[in-house]
PDB file of N, CA and C in Angstrom:
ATOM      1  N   UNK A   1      -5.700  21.866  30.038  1.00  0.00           N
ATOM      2  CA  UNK A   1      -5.269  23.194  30.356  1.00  0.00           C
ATOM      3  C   UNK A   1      -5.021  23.935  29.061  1.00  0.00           C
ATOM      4  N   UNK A   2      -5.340  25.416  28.997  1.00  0.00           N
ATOM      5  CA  UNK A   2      -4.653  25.945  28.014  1.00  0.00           C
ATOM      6  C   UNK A   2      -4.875  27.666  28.462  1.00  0.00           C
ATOM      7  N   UNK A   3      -5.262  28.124  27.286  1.00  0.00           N
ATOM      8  CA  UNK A   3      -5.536  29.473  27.087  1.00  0.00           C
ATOM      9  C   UNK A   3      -6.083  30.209  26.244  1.00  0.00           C
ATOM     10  N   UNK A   4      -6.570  30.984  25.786  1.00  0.00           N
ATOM     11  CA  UNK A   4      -7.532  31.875  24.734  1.00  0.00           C
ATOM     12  C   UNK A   4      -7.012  33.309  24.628  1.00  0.00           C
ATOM     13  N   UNK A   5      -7.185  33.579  23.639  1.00  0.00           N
ATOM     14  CA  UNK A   5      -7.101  35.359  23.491  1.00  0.00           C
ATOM     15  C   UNK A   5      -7.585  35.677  22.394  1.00  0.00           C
ATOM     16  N   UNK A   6      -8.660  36.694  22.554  1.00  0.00           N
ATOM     17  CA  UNK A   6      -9.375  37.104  21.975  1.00  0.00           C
ATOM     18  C   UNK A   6      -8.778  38.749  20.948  1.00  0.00           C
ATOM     19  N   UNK A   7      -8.457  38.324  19.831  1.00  0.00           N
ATOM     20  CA  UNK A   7      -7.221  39.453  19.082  1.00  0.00           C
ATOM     21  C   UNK A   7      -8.104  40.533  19.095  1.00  0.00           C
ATOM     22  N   UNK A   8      -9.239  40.715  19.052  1.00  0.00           N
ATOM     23  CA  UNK A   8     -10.357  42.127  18.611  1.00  0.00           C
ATOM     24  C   UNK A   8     -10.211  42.441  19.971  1.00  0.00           C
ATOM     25  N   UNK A   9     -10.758  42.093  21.104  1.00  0.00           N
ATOM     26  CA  UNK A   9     -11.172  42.906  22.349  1.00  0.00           C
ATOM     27  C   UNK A   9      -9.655  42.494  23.247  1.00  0.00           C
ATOM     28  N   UNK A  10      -8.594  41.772  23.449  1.00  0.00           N
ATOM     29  CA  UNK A  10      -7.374  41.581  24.010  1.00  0.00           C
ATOM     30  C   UNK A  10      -7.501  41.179  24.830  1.00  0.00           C
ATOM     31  N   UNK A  11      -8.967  40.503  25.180  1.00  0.00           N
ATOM     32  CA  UNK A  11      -9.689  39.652  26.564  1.00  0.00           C
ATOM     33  C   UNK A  11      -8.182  38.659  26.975  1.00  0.00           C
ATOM     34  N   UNK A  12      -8.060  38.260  27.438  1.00  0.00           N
ATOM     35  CA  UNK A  12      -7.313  36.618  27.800  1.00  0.00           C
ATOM     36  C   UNK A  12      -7.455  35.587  28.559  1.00  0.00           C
ATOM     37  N   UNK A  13      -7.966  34.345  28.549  1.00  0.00           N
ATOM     38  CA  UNK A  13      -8.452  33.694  29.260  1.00  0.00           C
ATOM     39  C   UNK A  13      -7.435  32.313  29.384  1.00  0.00           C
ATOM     40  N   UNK A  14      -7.319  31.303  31.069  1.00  0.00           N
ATOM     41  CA  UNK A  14      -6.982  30.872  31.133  1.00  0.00           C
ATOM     42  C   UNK A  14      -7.465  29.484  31.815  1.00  0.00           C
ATOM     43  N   UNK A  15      -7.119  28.070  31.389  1.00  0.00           N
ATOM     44  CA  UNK A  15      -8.125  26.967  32.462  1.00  0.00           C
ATOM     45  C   UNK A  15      -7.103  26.533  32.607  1.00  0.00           C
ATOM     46  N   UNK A  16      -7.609  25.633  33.931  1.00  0.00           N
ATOM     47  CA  UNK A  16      -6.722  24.283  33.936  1.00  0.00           C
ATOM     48  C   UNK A  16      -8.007  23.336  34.482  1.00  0.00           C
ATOM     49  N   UNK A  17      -7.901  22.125  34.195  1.00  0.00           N
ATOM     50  CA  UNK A  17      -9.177  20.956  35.076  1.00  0.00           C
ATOM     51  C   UNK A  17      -8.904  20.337  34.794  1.00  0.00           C
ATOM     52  N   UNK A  18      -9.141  19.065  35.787  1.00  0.00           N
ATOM     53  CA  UNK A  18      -8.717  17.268  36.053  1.00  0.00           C
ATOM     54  C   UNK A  18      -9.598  17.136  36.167  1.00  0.00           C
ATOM     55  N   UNK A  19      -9.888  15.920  35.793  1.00  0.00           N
ATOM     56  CA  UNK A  19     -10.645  14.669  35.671  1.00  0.00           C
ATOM     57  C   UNK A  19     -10.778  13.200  36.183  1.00  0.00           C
ATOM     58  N   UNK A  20     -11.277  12.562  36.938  1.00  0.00           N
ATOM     59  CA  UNK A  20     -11.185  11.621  37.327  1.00  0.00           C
ATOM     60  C   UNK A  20     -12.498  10.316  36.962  1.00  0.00           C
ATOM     61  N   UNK A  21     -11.873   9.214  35.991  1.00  0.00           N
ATOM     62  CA  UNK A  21     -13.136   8.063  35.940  1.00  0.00           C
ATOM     63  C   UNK A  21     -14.247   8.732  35.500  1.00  0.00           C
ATOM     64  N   UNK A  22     -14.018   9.676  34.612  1.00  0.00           N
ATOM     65  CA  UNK A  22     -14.866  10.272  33.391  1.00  0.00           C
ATOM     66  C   UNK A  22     -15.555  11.266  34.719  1.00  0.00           C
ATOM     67  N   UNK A  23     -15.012  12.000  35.129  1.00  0.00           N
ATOM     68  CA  UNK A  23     -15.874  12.766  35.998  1.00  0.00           C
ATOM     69  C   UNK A  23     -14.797  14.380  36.119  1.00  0.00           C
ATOM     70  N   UNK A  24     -15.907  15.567  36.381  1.00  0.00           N
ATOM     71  CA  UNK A  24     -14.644  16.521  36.479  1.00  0.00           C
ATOM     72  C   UNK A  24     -14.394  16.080  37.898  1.00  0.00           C
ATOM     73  N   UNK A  25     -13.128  16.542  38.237  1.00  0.00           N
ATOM     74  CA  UNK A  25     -12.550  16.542  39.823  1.00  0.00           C
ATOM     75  C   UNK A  25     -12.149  17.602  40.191  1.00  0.00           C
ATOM     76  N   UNK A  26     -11.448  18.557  39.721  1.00  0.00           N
ATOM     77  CA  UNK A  26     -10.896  19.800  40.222  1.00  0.00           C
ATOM     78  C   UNK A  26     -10.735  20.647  38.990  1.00  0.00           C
ATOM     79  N   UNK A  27     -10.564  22.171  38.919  1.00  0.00           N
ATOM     80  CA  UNK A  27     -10.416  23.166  38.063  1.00  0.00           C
ATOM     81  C   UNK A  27     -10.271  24.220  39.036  1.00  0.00           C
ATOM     82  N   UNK A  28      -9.003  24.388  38.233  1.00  0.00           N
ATOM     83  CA  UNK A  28      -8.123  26.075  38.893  1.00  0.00           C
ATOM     84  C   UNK A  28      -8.927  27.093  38.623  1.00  0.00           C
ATOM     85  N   UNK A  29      -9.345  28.074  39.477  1.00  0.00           N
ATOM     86  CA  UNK A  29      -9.843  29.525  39.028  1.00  0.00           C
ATOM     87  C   UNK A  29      -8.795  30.868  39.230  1.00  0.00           C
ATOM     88  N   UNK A  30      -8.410  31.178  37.832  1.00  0.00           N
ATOM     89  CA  UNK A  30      -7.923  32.325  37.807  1.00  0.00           C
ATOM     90  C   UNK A  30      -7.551  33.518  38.597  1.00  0.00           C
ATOM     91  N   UNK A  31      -9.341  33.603  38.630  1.00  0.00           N
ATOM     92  CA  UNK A  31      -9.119  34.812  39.554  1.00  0.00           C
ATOM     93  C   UNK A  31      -8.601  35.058  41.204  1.00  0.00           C
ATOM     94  N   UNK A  32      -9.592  33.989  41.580  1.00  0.00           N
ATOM     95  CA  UNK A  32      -9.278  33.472  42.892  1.00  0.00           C
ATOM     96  C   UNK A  32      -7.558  32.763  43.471  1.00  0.00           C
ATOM     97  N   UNK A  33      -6.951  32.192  42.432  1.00  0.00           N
ATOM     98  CA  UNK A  33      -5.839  31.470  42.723  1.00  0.00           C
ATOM     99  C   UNK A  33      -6.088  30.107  43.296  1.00  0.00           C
ATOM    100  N   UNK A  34      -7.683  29.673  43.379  1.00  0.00           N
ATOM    101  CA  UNK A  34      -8.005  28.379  44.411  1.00  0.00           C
ATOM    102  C   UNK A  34      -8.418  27.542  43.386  1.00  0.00           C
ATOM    103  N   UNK A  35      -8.852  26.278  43.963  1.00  0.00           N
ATOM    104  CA  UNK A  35      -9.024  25.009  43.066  1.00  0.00           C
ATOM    105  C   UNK A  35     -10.584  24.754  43.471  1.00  0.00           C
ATOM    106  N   UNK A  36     -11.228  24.365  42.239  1.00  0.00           N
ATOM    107  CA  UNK A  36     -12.487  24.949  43.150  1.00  0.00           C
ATOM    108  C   UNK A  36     -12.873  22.584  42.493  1.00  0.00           C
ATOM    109  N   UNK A  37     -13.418  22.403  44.095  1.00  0.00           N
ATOM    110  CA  UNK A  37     -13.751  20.640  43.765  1.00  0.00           C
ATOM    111  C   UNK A  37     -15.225  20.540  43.822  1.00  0.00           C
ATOM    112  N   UNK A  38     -15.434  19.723  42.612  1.00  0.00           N
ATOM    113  CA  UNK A  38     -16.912  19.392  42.706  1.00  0.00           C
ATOM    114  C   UNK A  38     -17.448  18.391  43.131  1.00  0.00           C
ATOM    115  N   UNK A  39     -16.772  17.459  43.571  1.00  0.00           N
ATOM    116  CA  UNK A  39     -17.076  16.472  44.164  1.00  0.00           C
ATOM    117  C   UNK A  39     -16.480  16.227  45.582  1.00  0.00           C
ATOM    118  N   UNK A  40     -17.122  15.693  46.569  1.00  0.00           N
ATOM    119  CA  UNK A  40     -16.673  15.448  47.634  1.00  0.00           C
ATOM    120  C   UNK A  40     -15.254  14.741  47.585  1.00  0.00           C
ATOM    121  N   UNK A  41     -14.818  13.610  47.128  1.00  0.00           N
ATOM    122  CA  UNK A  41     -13.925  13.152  46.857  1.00  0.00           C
ATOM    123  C   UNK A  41     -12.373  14.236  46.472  1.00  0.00           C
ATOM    124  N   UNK A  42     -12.519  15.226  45.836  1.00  0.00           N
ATOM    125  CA  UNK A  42     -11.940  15.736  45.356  1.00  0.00           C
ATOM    126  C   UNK A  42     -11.742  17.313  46.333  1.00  0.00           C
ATOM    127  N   UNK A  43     -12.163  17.149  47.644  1.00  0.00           N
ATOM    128  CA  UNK A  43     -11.810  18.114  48.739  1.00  0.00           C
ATOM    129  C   UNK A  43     -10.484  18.172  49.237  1.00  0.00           C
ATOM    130  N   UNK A  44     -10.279  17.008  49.540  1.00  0.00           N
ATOM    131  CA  UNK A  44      -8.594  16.899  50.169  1.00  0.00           C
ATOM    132  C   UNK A  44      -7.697  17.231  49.287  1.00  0.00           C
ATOM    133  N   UNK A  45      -7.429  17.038  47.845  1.00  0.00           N
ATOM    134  CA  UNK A  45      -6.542  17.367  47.425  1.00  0.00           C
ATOM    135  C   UNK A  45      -6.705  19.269  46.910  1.00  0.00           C
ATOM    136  N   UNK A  46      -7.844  19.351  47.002  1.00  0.00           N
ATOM    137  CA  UNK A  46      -8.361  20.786  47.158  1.00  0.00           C
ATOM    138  C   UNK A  46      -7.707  21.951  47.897  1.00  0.00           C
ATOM    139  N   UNK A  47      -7.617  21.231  49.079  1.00  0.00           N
ATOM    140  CA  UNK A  47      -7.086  21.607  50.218  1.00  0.00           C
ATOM    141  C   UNK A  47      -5.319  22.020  50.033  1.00  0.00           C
ATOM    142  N   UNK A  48      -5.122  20.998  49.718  1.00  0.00           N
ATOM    143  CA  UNK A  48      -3.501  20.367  49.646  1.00  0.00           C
ATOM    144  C   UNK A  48      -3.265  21.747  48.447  1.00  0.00           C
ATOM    145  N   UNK A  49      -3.427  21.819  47.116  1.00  0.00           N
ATOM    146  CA  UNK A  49      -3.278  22.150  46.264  1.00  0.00           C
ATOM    147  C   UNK A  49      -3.619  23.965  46.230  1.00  0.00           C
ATOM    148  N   UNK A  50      -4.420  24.005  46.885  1.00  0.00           N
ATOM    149  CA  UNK A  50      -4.542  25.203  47.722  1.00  0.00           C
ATOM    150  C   UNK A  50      -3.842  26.280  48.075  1.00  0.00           C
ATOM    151  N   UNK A  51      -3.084  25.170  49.129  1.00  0.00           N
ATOM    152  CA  UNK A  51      -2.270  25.843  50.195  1.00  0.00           C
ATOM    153  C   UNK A  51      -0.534  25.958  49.730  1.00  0.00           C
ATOM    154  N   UNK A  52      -0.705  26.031  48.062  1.00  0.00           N
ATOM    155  CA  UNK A  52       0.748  25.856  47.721  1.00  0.00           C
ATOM    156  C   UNK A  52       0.658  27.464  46.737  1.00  0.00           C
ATOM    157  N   UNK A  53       0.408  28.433  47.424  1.00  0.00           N
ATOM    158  CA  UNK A  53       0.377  29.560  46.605  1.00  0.00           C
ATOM    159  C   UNK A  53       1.247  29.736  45.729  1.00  0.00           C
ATOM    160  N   UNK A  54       2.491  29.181  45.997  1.00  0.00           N
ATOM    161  CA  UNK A  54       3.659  29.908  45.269  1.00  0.00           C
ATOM    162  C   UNK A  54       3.536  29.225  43.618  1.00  0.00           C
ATOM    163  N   UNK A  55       2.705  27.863  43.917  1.00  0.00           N
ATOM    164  CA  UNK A  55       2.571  27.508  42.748  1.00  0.00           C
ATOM    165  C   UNK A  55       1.449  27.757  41.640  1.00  0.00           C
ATOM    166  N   UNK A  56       0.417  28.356  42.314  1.00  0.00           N
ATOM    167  CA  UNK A  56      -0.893  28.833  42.140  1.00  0.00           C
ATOM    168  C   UNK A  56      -0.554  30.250  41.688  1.00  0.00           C
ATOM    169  N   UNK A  57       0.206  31.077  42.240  1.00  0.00           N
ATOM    170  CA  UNK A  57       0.494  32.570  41.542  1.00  0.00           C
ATOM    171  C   UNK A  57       2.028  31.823  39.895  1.00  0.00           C
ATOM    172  N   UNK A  58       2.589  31.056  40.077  1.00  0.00           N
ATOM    173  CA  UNK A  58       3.099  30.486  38.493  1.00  0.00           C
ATOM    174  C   UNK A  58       2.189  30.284  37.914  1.00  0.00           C
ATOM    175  N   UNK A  59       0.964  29.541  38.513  1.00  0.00           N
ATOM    176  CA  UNK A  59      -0.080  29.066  37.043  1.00  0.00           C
ATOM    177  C   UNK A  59      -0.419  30.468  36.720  1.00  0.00           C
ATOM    178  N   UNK A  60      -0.905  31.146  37.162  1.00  0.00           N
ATOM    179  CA  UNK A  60      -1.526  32.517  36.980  1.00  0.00           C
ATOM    180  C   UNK A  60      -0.403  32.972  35.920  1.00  0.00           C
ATOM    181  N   UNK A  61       0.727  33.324  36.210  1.00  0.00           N
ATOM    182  CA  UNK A  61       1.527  33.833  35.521  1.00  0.00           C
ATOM    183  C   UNK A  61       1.654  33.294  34.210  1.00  0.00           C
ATOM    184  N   UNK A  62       1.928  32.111  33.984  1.00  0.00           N
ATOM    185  CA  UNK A  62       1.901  31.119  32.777  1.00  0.00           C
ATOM    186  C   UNK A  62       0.610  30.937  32.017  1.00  0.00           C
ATOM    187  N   UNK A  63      -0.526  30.568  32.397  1.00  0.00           N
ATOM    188  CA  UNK A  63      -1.639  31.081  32.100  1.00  0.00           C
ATOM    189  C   UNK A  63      -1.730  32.645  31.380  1.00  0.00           C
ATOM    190  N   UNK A  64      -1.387  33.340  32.075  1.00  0.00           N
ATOM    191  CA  UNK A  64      -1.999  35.172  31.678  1.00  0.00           C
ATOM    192  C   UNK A  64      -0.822  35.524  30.513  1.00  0.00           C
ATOM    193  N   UNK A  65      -0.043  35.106  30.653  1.00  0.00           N
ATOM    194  CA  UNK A  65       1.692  35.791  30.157  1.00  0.00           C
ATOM    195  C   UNK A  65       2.334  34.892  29.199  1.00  0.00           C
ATOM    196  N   UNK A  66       2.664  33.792  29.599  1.00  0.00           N
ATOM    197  CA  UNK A  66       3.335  32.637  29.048  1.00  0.00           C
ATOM    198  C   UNK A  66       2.599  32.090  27.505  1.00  0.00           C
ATOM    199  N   UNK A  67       1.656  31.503  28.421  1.00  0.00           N
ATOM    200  CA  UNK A  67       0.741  30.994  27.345  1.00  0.00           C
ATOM    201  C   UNK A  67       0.162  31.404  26.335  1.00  0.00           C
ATOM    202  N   UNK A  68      -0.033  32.992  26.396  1.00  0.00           N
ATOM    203  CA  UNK A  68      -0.795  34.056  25.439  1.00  0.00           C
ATOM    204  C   UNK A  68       0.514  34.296  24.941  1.00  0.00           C
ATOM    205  N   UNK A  69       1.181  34.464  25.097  1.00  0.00           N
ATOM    206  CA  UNK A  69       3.053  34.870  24.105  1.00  0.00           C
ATOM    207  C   UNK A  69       3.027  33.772  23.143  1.00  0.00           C
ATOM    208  N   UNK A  70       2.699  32.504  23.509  1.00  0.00           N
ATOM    209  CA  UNK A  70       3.262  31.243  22.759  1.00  0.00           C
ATOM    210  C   UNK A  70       2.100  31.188  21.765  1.00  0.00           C
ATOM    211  N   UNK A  71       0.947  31.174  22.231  1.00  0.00           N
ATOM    212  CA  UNK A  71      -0.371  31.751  21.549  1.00  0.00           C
ATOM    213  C   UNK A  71      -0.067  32.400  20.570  1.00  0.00           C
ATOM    214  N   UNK A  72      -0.018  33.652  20.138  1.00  0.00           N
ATOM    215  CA  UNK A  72       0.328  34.551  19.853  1.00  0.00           C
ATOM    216  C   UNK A  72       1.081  34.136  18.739  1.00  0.00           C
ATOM    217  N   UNK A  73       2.712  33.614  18.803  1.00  0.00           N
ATOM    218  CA  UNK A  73       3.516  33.108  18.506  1.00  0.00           C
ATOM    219  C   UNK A  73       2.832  31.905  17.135  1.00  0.00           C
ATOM    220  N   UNK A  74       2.571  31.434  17.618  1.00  0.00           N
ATOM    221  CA  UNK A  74       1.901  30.065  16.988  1.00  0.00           C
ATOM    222  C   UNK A  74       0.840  30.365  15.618  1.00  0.00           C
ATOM    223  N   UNK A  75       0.140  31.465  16.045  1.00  0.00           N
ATOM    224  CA  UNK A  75      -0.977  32.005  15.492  1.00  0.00           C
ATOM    225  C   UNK A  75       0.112  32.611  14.259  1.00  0.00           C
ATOM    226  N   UNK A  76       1.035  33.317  14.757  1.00  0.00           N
ATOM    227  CA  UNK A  76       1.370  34.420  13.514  1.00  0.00           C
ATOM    228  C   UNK A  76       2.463  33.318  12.676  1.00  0.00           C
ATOM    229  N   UNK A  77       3.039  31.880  12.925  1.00  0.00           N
ATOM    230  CA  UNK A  77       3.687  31.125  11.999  1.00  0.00           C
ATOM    231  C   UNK A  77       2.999  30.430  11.147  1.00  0.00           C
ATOM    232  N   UNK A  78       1.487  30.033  11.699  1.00  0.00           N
ATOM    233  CA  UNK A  78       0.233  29.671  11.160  1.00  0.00           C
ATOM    234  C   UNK A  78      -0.260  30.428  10.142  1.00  0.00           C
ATOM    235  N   UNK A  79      -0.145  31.949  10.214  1.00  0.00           N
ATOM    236  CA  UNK A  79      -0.986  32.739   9.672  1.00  0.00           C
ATOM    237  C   UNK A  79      -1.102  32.863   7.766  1.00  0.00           C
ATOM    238  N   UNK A  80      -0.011  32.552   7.245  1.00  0.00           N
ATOM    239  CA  UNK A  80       0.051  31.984   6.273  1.00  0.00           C
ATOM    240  C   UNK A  80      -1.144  30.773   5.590  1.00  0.00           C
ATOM    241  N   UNK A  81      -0.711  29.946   6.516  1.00  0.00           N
ATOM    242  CA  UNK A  81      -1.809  28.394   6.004  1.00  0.00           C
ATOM    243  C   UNK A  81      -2.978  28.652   6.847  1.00  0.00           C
ATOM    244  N   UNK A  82      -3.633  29.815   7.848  1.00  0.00           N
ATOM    245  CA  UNK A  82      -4.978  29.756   8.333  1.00  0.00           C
ATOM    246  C   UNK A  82      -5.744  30.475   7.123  1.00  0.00           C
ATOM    247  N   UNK A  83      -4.972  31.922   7.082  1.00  0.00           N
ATOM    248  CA  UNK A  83      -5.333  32.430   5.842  1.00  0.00           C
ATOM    249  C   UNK A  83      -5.608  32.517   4.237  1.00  0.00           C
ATOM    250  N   UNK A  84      -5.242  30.815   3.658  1.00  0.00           N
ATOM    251  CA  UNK A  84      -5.392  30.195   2.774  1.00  0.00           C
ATOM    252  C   UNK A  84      -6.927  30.248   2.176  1.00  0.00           C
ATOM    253  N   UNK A  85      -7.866  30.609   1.328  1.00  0.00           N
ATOM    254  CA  UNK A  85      -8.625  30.735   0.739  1.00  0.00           C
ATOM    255  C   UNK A  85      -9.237  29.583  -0.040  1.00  0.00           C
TER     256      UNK A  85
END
């Protein structure tokens, strides 16, 4: 899981995805709020994970807000030793 932000255009992007026995299994979509499964195996908890909006609109939030603050944050204590020549 993490996040991206793009400092020139202020884009912001957010993932989350599991994995199972070297295989993807599930990945959150943003936009949608749903878990989208690529494998059959990985339907039921699809389902389950789904149907828990309240926790699906936090990722969103933490993702879009949270994560780009700390981002952000991180980048400008860095900015010293990224900017090193």
């Amino acid at each position: 899981y993490g996040c991206e932000w793009g400092d020139e255009t202020g884009v912001t992007e957010g993932f989350e995805q599991h994995g199972y026995d070297g295989e993807d299994f599930l990945a959150f979509d943003l936009k949608t709020l749903n878990w989208i499964a690529p494998m059959t195996q990985a339907v039921i908890t699809k389902h389950k994970w789904d149907s828990d909006t309240a926790l699906n609109e936090q990722k969103k939030h933490y993702y879009t807000q949270t994560c780009i603050e700390w981002l952000k944050k991180y980048l400008d204590y860095g900015k010293s030793t990224l900017m090193r020549t």
